[in-house]
N, C-alpha and C. Protein backbone atom coordinates (compact mmCIF):
# COMPACT_ATOMS: atom_id res chain seq x y z
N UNK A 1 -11.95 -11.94 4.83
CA UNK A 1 -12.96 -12.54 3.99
C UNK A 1 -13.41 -13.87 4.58
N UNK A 2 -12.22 -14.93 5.20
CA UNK A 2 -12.86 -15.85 5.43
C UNK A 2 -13.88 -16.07 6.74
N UNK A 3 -13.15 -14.98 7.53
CA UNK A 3 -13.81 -14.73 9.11
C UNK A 3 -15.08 -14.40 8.02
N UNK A 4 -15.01 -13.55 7.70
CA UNK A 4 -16.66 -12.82 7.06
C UNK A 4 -17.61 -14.16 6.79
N UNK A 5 -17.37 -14.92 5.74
CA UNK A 5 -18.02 -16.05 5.56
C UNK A 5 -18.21 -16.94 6.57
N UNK A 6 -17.25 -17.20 7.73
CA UNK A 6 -17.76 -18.13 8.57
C UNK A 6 -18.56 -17.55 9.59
N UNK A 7 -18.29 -16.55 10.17
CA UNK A 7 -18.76 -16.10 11.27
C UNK A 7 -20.52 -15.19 10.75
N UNK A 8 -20.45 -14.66 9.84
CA UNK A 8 -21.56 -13.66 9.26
C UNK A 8 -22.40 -14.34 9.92
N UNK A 9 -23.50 -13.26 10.26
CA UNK A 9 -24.92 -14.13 10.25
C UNK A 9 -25.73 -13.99 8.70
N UNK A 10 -26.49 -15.15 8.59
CA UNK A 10 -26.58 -15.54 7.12
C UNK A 10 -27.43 -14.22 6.50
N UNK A 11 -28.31 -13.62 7.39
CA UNK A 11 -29.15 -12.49 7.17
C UNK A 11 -28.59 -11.37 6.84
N UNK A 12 -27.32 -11.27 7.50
CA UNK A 12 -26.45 -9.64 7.27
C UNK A 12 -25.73 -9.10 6.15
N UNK A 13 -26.86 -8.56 5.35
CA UNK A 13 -26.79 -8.39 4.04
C UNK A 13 -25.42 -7.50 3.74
N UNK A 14 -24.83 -6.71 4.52
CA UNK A 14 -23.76 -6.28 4.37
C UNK A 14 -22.57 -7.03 4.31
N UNK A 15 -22.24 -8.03 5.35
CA UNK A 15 -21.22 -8.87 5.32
C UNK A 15 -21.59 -10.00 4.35
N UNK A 16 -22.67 -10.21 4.30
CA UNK A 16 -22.59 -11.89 3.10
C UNK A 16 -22.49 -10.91 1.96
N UNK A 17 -22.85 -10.05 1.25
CA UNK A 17 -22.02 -9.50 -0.05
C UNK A 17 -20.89 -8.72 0.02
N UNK A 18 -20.21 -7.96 1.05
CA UNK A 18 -18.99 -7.80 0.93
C UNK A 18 -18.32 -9.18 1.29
N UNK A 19 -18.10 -10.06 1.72
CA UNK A 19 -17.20 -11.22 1.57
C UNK A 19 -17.50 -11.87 -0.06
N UNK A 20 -18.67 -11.50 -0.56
CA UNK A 20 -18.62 -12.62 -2.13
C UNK A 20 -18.21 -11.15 -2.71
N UNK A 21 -18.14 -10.15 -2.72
CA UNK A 21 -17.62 -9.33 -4.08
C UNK A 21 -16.02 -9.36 -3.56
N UNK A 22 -15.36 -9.51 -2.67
CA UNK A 22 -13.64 -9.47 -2.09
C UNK A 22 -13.51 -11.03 -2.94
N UNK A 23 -14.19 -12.10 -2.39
CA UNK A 23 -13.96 -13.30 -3.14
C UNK A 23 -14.02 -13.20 -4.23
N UNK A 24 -14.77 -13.06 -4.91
CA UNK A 24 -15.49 -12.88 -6.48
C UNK A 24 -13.84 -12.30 -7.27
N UNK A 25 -13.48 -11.22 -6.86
CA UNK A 25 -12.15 -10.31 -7.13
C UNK A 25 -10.83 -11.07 -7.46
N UNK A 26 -10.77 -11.68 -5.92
CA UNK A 26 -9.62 -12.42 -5.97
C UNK A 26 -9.77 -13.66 -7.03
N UNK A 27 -10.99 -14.73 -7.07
CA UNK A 27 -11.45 -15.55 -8.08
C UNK A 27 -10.85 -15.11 -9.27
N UNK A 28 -11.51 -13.92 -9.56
CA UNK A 28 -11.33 -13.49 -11.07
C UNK A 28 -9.92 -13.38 -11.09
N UNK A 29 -9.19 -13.17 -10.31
CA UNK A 29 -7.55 -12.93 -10.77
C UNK A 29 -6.97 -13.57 -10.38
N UNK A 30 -7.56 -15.15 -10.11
CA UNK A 30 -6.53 -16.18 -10.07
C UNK A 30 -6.88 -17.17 -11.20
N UNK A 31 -7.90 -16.15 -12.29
CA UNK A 31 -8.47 -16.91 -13.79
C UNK A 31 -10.17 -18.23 -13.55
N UNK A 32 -10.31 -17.96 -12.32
CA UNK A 32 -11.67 -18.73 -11.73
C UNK A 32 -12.94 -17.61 -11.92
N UNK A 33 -13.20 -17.86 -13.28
CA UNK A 33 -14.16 -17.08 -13.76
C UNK A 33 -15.46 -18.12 -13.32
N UNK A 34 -15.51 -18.86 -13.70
CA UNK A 34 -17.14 -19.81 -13.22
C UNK A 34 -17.03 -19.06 -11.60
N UNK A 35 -16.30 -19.26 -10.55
CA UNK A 35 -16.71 -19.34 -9.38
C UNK A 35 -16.64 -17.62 -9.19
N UNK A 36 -15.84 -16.67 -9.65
CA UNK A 36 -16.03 -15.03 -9.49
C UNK A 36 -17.69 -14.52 -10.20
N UNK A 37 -18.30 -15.06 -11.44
CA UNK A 37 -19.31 -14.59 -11.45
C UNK A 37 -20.59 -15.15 -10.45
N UNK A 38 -20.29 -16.31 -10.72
CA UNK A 38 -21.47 -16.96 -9.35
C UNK A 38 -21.33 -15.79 -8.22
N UNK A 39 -20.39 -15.85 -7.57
CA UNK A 39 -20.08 -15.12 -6.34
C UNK A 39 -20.55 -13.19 -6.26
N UNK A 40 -20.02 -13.01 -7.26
CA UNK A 40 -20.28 -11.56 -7.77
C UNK A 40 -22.03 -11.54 -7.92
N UNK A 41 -22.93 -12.27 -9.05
CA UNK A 41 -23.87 -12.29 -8.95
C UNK A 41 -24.41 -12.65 -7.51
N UNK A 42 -24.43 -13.39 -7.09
CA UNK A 42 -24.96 -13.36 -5.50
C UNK A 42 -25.22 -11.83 -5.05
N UNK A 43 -23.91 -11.45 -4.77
CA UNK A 43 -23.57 -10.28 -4.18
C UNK A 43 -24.50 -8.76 -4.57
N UNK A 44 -24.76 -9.15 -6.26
CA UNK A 44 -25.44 -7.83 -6.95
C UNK A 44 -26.40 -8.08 -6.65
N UNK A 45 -27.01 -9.44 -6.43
CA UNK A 45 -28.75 -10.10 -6.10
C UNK A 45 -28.98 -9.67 -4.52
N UNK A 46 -28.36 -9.72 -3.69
CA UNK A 46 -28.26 -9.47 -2.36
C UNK A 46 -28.91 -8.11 -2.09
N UNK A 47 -28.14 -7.14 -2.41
CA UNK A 47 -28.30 -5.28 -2.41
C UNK A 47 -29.11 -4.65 -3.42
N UNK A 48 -29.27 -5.33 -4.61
CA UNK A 48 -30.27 -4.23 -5.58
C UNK A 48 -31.42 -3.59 -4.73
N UNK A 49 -31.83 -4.96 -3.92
CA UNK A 49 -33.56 -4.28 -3.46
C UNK A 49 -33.06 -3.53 -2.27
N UNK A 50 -31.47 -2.87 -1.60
CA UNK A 50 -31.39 -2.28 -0.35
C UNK A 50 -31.34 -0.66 -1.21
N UNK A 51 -31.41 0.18 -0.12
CA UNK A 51 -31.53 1.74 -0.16
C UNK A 51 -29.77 1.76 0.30
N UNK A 52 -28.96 0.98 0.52
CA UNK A 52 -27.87 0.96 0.93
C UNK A 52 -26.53 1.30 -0.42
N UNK A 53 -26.65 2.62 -0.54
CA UNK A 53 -26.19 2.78 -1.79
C UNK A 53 -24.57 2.49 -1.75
N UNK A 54 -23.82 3.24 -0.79
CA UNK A 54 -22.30 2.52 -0.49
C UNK A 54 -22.14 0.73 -0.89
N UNK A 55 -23.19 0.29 0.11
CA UNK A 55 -22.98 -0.97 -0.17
C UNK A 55 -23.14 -1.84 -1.68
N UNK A 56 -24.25 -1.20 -2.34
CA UNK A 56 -24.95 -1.38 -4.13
C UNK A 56 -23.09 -0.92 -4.79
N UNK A 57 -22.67 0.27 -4.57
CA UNK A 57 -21.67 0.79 -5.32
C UNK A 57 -20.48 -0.96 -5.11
N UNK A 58 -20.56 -0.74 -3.89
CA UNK A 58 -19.24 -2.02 -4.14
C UNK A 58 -19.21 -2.88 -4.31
N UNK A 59 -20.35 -3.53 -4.55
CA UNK A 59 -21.06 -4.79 -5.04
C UNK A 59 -20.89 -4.60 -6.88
N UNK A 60 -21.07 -3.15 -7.43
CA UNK A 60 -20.76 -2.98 -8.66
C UNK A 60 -19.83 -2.99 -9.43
N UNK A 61 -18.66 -2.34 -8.12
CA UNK A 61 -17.04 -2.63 -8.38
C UNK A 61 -16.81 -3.39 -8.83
N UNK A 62 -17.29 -4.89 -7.66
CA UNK A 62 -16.65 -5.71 -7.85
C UNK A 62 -17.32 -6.65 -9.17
N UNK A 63 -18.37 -6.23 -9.56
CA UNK A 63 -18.55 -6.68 -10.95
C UNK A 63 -17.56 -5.89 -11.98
N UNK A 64 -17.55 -4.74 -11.97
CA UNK A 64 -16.58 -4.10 -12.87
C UNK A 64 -15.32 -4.76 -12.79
N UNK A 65 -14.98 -5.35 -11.40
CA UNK A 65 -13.66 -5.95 -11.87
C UNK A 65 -13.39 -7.53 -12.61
N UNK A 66 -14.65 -8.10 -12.22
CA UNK A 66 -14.83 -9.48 -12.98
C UNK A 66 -15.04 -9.59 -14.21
N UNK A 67 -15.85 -8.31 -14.69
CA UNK A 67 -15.86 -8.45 -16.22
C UNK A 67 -14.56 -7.94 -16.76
N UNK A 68 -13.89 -7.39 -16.08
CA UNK A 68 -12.47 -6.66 -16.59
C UNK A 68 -11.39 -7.80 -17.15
N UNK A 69 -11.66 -8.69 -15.85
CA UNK A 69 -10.66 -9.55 -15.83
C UNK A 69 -11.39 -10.83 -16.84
N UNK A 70 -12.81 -10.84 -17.52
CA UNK A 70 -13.04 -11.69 -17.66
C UNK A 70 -13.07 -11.76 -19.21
N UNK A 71 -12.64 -10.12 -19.75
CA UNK A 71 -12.37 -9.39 -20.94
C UNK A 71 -13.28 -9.13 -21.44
N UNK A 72 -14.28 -8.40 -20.64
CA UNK A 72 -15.66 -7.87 -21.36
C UNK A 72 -15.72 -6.72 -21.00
N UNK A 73 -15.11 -6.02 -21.48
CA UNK A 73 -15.11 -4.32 -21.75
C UNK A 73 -16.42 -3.38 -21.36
N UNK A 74 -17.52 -3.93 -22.31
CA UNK A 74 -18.65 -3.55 -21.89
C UNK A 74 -19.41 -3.78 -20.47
N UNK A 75 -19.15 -4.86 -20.15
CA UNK A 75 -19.63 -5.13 -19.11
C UNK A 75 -18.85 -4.14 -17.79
N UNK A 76 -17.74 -4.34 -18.07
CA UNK A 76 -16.96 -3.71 -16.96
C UNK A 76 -17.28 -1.70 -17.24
N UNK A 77 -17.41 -1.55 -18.10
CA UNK A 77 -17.82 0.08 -18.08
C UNK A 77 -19.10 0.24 -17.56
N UNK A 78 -20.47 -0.74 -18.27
CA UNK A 78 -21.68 -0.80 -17.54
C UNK A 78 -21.35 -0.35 -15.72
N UNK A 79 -20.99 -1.84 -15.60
CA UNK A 79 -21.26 -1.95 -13.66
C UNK A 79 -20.17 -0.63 -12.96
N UNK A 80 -19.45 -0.10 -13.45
CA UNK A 80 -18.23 0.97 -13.07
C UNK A 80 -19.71 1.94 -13.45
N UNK A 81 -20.19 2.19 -14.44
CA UNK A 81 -20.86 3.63 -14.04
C UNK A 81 -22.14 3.45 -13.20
N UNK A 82 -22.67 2.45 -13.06
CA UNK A 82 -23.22 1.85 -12.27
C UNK A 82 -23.13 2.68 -10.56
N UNK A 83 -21.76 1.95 -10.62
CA UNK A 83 -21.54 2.19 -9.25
C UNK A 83 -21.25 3.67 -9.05
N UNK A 84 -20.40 4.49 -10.05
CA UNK A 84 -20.30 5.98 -9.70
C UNK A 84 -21.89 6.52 -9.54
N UNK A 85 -22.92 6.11 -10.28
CA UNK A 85 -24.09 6.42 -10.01
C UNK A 85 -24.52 6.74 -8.26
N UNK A 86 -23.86 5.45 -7.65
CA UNK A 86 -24.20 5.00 -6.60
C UNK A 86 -23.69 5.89 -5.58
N UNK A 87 -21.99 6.02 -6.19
CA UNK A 87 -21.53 6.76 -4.98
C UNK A 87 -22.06 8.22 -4.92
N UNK A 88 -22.33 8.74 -6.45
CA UNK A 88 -23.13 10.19 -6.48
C UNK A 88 -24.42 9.97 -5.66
N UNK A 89 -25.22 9.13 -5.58
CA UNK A 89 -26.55 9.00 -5.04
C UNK A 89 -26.40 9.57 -3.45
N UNK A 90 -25.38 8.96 -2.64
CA UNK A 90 -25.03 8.98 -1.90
C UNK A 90 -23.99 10.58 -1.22
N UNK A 91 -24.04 10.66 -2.60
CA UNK A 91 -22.83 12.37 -1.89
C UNK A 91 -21.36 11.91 -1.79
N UNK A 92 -21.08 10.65 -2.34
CA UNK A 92 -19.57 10.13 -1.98
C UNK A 92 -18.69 10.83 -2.92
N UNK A 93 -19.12 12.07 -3.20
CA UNK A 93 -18.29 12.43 -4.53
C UNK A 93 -16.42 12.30 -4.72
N UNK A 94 -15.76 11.99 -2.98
CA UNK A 94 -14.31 11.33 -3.68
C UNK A 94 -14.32 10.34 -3.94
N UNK A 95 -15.11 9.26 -3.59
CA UNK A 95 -15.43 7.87 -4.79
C UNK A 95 -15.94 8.13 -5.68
N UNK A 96 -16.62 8.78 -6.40
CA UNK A 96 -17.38 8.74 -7.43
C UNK A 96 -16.15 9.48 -8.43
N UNK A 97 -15.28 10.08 -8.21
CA UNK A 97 -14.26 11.12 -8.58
C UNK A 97 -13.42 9.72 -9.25
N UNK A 98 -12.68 8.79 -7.99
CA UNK A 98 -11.96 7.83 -8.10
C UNK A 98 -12.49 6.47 -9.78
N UNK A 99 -13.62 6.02 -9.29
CA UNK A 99 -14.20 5.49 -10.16
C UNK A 99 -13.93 6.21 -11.53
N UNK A 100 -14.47 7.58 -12.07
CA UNK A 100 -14.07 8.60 -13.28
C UNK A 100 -13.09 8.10 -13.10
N UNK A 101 -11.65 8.51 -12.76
CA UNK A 101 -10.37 7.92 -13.31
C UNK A 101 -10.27 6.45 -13.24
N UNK A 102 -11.24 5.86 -12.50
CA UNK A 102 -10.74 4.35 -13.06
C UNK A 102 -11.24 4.04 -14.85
N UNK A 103 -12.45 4.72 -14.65
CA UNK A 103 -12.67 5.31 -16.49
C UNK A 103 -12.05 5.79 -17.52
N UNK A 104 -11.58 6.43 -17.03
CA UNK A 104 -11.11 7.08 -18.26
C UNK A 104 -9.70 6.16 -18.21
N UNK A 105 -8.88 5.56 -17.40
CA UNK A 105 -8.26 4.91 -17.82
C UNK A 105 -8.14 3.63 -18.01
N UNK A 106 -9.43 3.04 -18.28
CA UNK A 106 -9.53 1.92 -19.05
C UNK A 106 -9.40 0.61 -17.98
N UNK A 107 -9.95 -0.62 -18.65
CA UNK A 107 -9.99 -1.56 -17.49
C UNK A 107 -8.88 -2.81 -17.42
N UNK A 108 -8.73 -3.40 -16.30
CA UNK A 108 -7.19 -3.66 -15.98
C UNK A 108 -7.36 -5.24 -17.12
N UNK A 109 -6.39 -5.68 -16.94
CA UNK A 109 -6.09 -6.49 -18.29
C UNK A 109 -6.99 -7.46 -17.79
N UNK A 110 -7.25 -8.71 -18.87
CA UNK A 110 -8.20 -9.55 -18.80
C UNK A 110 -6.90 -10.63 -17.93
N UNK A 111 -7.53 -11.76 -17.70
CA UNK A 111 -6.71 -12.80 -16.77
C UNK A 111 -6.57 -13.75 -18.06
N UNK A 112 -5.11 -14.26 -18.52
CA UNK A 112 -4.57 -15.08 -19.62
C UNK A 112 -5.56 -16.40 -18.59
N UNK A 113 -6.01 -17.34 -20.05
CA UNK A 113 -6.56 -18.07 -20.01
C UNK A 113 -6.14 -19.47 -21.01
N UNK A 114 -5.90 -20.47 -20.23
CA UNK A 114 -5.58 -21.65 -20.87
C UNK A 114 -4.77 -21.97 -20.04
């Protein structure tokens, strides 16, 4: 992640949002919710306008996992079907498979706060 951020070129829409949705992740589960959504949003702002659907899907993840951790239920089911959307778009159907069971079994605990 950090090679990613230093080295990226600023244009390479693949590496500058996979390094902020890996950051964004770890943020959220060390309870750094201000700096995981900044980061996460970047990341979803980056790829919406690409045809790069792999890349859109994990950019969604990693919102699904910030709202998870950030205890917004809704939010985290939104961007999770989101992204299975994505990986179906794409034909990724053993990600899109994976995602379903990250569904149906519910999203990982919120990060204790205080």
């Amino acid at each position: 992640m950090d090679l990613a951020r230093e080295t990226g070129a600023p244009d390479d829409i693949a590496t500058q949002a996979a390094w902020r949705g890996v950051a964004a992740m770890a943020a959220s589960d060390d309870g750094r919710m201000e700096e995981a959504e900044r980061l996460v949003a970047e990341a979803v702002e980056m790829v919406e306008p690409t045809d790069f659907l792999e890349l859109r899907a994990g950019a969604f993840e990693a919102l699904a996992h910030v709202e998870a951790r950030a205890g917004r239920t809704n939010g985290w089911k939104t961007a999770l079907e989101r992204a299975q959307a994505e990986r179906e778009g794409k034909g990724n159907l053993v990600m899109a498979a994976r995602i379903r069971d990250q569904l149906a079994a519910g999203p990982p605990q919120p990060v204790a706060r205080g």
